[in-house]
Protein backbone atom coordinates (compact mmCIF):
# COMPACT_ATOMS: atom_id res chain seq x y z
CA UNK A 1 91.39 108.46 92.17
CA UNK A 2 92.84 111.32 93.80
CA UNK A 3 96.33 112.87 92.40
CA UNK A 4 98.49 114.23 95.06
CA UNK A 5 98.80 118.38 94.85
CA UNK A 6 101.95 120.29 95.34
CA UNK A 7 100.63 120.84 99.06
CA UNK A 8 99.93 117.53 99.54
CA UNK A 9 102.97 116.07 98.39
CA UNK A 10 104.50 118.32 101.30
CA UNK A 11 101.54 117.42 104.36
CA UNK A 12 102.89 114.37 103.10
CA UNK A 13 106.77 114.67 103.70
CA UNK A 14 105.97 116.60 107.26
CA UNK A 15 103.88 113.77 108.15
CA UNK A 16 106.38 111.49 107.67
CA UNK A 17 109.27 113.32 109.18
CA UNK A 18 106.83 114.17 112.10
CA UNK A 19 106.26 110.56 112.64
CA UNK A 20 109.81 109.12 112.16
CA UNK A 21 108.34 106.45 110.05
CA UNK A 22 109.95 103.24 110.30
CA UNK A 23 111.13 101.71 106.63
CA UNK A 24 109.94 98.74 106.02
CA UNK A 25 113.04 97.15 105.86
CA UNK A 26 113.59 98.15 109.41
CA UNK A 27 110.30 96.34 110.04
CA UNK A 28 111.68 93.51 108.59
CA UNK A 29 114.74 93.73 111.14
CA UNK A 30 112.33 94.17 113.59
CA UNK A 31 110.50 91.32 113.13
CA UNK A 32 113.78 88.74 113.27
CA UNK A 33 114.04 90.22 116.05
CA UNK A 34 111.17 88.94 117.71
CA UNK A 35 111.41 85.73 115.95
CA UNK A 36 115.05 85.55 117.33
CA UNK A 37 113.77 86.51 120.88
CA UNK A 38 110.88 83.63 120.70
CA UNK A 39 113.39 81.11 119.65
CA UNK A 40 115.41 81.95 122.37
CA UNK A 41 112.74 81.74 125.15
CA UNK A 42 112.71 77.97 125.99
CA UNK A 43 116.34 78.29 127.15
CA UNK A 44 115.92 81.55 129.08
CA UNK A 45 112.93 80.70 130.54
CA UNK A 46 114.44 77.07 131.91
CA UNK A 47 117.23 78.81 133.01
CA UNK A 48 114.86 81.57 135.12
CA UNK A 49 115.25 81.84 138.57
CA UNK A 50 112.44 83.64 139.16
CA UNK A 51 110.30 80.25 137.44
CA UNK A 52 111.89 77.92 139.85
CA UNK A 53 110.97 79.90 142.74
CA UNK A 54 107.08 79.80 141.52
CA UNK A 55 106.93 76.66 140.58
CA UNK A 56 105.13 77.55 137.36
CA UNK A 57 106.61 76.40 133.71
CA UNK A 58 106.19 79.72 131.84
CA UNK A 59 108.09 77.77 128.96
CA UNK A 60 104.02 75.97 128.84
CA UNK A 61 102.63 79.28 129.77
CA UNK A 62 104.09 80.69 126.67
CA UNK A 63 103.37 77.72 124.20
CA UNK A 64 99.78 77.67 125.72
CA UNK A 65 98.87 81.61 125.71
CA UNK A 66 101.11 83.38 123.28
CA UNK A 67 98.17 82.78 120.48
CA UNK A 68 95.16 84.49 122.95
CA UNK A 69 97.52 86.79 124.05
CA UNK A 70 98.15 87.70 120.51
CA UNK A 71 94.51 86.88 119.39
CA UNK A 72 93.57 90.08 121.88
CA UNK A 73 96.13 92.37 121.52
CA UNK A 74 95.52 92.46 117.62
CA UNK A 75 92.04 92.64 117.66
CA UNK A 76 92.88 95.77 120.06
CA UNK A 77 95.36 97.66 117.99
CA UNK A 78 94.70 95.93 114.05
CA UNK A 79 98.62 96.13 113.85
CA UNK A 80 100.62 92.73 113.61
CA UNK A 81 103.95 94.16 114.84
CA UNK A 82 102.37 96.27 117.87
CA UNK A 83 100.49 93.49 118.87
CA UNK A 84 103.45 91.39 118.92
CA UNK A 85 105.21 93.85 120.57
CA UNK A 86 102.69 93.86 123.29
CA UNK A 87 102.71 89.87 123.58
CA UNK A 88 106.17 90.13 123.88
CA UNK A 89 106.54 92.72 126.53
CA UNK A 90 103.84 90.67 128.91
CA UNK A 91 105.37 87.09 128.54
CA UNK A 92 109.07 89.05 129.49
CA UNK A 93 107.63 90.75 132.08
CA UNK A 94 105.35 87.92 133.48
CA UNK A 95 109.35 86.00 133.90
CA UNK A 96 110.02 88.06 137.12
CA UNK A 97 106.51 87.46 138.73
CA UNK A 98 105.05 84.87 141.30
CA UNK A 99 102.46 83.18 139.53
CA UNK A 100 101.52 80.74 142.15
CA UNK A 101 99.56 83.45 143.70
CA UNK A 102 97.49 84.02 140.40
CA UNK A 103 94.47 82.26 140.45
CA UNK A 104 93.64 82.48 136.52
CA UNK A 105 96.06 83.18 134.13
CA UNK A 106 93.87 83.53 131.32
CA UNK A 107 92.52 86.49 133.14
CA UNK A 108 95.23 87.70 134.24
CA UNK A 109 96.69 87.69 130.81
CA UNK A 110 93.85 89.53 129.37
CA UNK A 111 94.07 91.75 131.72
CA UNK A 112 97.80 92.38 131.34
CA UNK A 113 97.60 92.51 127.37
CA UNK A 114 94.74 95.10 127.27
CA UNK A 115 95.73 97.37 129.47
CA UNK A 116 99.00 97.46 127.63
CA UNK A 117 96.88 97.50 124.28
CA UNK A 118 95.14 100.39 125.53
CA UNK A 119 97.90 102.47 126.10
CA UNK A 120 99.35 102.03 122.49
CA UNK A 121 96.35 102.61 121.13
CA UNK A 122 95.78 106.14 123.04
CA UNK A 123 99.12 107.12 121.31
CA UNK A 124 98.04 105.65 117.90
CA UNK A 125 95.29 107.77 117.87
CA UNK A 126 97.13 110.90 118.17
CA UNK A 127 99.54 109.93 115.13
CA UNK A 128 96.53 108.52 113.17
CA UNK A 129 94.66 112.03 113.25
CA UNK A 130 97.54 113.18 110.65
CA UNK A 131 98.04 109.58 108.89
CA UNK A 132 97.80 110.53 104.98
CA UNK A 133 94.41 109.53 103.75
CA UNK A 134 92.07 106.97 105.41
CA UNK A 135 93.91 104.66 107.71
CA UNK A 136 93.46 100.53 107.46
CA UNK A 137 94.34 97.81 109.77
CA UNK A 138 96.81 95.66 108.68
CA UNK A 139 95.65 91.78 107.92
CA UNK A 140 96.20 88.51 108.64
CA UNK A 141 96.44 85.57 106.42
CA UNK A 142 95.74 82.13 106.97
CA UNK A 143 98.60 80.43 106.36
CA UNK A 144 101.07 82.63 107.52
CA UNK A 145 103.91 79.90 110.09
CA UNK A 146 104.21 82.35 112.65
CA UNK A 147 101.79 80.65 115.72
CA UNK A 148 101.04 84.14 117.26
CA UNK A 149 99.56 85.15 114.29
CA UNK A 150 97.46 82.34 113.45
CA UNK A 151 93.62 82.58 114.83
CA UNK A 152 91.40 79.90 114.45
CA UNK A 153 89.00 80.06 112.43
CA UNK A 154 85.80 79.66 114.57
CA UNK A 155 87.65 82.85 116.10
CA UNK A 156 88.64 84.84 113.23
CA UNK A 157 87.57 88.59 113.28
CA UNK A 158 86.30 89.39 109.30
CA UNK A 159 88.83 92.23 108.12
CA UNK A 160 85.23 94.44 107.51
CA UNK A 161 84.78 94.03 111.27
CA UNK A 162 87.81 95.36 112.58
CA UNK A 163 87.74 98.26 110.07
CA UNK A 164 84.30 99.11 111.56
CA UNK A 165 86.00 98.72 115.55
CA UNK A 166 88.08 101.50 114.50
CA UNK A 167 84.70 103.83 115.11
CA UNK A 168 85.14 103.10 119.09
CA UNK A 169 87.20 104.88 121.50
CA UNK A 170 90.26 102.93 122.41
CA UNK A 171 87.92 101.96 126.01
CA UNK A 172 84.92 101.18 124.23
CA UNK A 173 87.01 99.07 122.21
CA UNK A 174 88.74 97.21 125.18
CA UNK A 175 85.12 96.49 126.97
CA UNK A 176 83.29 95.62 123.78
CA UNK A 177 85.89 93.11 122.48
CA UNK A 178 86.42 91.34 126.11
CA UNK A 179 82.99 90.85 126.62
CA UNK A 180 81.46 89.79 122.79
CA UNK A 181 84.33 88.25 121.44
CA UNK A 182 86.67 87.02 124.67
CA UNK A 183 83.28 86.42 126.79
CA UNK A 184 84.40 87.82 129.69
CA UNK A 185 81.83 89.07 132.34
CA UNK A 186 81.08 92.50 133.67
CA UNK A 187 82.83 91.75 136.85
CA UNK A 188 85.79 90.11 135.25
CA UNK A 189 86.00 93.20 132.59
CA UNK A 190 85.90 96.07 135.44
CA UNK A 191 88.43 94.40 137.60
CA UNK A 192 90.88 94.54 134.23
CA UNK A 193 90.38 97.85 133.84
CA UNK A 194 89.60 99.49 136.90
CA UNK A 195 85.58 100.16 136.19
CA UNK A 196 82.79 99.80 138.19
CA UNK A 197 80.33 97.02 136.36
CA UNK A 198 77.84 99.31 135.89
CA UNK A 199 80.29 101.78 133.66
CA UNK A 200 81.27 98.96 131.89
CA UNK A 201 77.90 98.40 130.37
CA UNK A 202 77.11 101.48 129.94
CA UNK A 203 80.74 101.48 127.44
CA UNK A 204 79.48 98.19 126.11
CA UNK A 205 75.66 99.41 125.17
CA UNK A 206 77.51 102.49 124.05
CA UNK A 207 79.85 100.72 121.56
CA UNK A 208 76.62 98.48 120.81
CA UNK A 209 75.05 101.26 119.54
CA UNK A 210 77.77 103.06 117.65
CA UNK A 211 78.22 99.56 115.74
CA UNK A 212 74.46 98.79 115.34
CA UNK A 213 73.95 100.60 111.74
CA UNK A 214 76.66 98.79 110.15
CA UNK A 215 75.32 95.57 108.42
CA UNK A 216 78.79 93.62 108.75
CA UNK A 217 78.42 91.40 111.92
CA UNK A 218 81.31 89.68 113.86
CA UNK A 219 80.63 86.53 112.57
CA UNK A 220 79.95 86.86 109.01
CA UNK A 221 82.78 85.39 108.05
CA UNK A 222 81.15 81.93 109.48
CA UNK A 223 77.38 82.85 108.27
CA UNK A 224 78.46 83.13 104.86
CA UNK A 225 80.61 79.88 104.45
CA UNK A 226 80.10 78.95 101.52
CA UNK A 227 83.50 79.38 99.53
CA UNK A 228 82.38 78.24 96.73
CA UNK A 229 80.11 81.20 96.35
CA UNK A 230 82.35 83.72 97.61
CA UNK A 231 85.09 82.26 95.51
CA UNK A 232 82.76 82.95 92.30
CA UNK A 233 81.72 86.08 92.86
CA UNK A 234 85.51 87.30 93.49
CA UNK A 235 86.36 85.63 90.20
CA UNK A 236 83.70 87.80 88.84
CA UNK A 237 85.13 90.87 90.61
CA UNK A 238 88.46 90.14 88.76
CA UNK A 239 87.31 89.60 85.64
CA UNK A 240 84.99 92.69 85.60
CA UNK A 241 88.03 94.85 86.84
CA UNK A 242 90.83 93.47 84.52
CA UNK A 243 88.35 94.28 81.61
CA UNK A 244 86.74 97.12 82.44
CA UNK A 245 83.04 95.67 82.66
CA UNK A 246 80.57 98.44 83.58
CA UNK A 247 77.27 95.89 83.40
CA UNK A 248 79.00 92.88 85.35
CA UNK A 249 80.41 95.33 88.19
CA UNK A 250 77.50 97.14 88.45
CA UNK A 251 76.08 93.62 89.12
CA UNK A 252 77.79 92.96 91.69
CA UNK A 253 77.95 96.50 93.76
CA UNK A 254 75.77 97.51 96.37
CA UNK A 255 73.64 100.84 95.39
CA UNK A 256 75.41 102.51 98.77
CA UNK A 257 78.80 100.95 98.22
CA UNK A 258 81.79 102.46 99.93
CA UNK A 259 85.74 101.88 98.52
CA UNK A 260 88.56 102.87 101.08
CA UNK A 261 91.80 103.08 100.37
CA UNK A 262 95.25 102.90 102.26
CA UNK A 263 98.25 104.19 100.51
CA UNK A 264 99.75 106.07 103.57
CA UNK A 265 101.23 108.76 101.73
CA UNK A 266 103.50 106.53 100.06
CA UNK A 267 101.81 105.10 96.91
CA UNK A 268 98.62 107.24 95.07
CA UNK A 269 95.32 106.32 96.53
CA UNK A 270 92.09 107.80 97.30
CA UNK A 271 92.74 110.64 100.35
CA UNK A 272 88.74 109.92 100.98
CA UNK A 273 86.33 106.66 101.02
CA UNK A 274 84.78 106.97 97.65
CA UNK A 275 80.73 106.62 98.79
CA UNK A 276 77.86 105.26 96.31
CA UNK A 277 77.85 102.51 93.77
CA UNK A 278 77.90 105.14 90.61
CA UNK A 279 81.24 106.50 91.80
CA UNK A 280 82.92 103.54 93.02
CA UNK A 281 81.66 102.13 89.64
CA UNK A 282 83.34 105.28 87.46
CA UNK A 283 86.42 104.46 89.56
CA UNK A 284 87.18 100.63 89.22
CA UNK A 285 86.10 100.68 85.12
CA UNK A 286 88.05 104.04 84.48
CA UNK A 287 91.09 103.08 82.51
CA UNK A 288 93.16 106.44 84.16
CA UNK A 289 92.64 104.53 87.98
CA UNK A 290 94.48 101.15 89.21
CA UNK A 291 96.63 101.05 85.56
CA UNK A 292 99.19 98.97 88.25
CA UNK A 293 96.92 96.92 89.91
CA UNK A 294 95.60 95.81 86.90
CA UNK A 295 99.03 94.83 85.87
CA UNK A 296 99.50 92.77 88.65
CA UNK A 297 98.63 88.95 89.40
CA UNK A 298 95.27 88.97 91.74
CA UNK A 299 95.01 85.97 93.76
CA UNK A 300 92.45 85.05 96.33
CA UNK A 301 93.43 83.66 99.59
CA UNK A 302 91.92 83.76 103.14
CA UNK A 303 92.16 87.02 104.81
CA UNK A 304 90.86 87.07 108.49
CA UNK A 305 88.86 84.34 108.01
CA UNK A 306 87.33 84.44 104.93
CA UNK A 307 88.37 84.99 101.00
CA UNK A 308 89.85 87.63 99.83
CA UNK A 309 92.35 89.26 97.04
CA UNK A 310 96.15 89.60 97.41
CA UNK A 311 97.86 91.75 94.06
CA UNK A 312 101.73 90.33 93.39
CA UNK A 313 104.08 91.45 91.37
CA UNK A 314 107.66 89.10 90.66
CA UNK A 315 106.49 87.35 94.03
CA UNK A 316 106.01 90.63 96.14
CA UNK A 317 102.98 91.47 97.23
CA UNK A 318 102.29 94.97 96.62
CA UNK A 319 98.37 95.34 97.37
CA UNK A 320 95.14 93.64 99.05
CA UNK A 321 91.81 93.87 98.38
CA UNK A 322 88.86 92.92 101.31
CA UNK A 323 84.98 92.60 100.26
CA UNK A 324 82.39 93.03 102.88
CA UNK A 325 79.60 91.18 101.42
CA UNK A 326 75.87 92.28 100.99
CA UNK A 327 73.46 91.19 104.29
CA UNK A 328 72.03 88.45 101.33
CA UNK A 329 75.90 87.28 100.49
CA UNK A 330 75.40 88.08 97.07
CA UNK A 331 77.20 91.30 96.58
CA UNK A 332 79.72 93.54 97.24
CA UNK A 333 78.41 96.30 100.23
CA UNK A 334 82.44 97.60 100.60
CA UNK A 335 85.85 97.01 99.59
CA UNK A 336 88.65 97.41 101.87
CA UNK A 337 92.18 98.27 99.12
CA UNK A 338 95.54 98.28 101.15
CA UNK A 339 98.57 99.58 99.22
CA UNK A 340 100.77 101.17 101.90
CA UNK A 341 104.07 98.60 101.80
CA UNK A 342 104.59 99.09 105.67
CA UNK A 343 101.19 97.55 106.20
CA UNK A 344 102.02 94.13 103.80
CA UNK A 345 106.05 94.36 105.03
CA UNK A 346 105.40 91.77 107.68
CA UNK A 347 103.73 89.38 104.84
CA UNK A 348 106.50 89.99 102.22
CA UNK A 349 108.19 86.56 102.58
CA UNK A 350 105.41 84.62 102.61
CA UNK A 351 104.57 85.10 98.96
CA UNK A 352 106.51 83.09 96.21
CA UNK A 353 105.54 82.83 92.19
């Protein structure tokens, strides 16, 4: 585990200052906000104007969509509260258009949402170049009330899988995910995004490619579904960890294992991905690293779609842990640890002793 230098410690308080960092309290406001602005939708939206002239209930629109609208625009950006943003800024903005003229509004929806993706994810880039340390996506749980945020199973995206979209370019992102995971066709995908067909498969093979060497697949989550399993060899995990088992982890790590972790600058964690079994091994056994994590209550739940660890302390939740499983299901190939509290803020409530 890394300690922060003196220099460090100030990268650290330019990068904030340089990104006006929200607090996650602020988050929090944000949030009711949105929640406040959903609730109040039904009555706007009966009252429109602009939806009696089309003849189109965008009240059902919105109740039908918001979840794919949502389901894309997070997949896109790995960021709950940008993605809702996005969501939110369509469905407003789709108040004041004539609808009766589109001819399929899932399309047209995906079209809207990733193009609007796309441009917050060009200026994420830029501030993620000086992020402090290895930047994570943030995660979803499955039993979190808020409909938006809840994917279906059958269409959850493992957490391992949208670390590894991170490798695209925000475009080879956009084409990749709308045609393997939203199953749109080339024609379809260039008239969202203003591409000839041809360039979009030349994106698509490209993003094939860059993705090809990773042995995590988009639907891993559903090949390996036995919970049972996974649930045991988590409680292993835990039990190796709290007590500082060097045979039993060793067990269960891959020889190439990777470990990232996400602090952002505002809790100690590794500035690099720690790379091989032996030093991810001298890491979780070493009594010096994780003396808080293993203080607090590990609990597994369903992350994007499959099991995973959640840390609490006093009913906060103040880490998680994601596995990416072995190609045989057996082991652990590389574990995802997210400890920055703006990442978690928007799951803070959920979590009760």
């Amino acid at each position: 585990m890394s300690t922060p230098s003196r220099d460090e410690e100030i990268r650290t308080q330019q990068v904030r200052q340089s990104q006006q960092v929200v607090q996650p309290q602020q988050i929090v406001q944000s949030r009711q906000s949105r929640q406040a602005w959903q609730s109040e939708q039904t009555g706007k939206i009966q009252g429109n104007g602009a939806a009696e002239q089309t003849g189109m209930d965008i009240d059902a629109l919105y109740r039908n969509y918001r979840t794919y609208a949502f389901s894309i625009a997070y997949r896109m950006l790995g960021v709950v509260s940008d993605a809702e943003d996005v969501v939110q800024d369509w469905f407003t903005e789709i108040q004041a258009k004539d609808m009766m003229e589109i001819r399929d509004v899932k399309a047209y929806l995906a079209k809207g949402i990733t193009n609007r993706s796309l441009n917050v994810l060009r200026s994420a880039r830029k501030q993620r170049e000086v992020y402090v340390g290895e930047w994570l996506p943030e995660p979803l749980v499955a039993d979190y009330d808020s409909p938006e945020r809840i994917l279906e199973r059958q269409d959850a995206i493992s957490y391992a899988y949208l670390v590894m979209l991170e490798r695209l370019t925000p475009m080879e992102r956009a084409v990749y995910l709308l045609r393997e995971v939203f199953q749109y066709d080339y024609y379809a995908i260039s008239e969202m995004l203003g591409k000839s067909e041809s360039n979009c498969r030349k994106i698509c093979s490209r993003a094939r490619q860059s993705l090809k060497a990773e042995a995590v697949r988009m639907d891993d989550h559903a090949a390996s579904n036995n919970e049972a399993a996974q649930r045991a060899l988590i409680e292993r995990f835990i039990a190796a960890f709290e007590r500082y088992q060097v045979e039993e982890m060793l067990e269960l790590l891959a020889e190439d294992a990777v470990m990232i972790t996400d602090g952002g600058g505002y809790t100690r964690s590794a500035i690099f991905p720690i790379i091989s079994r032996k030093r991810v091994l001298a890491l979780l056994t070493s009594p010096k690293a994780f003396k808080e994590l293993r203080g607090w209550k590990a609990v597994v739940t369903e992350v994007n779609g499959e099991l995973n660890l959640i840390f609490k302390k006093e009913g906060q939740l103040k880490g998680m842990l994601c596995f990416q499983w072995t190609s045989e299901a057996n082991g652990i190939q590389n574990l995802y640890l997210l400890l920055n509290p703006q990442k978690l803020s928007h799951l803070q409530t959920d979590w009760h002793e």
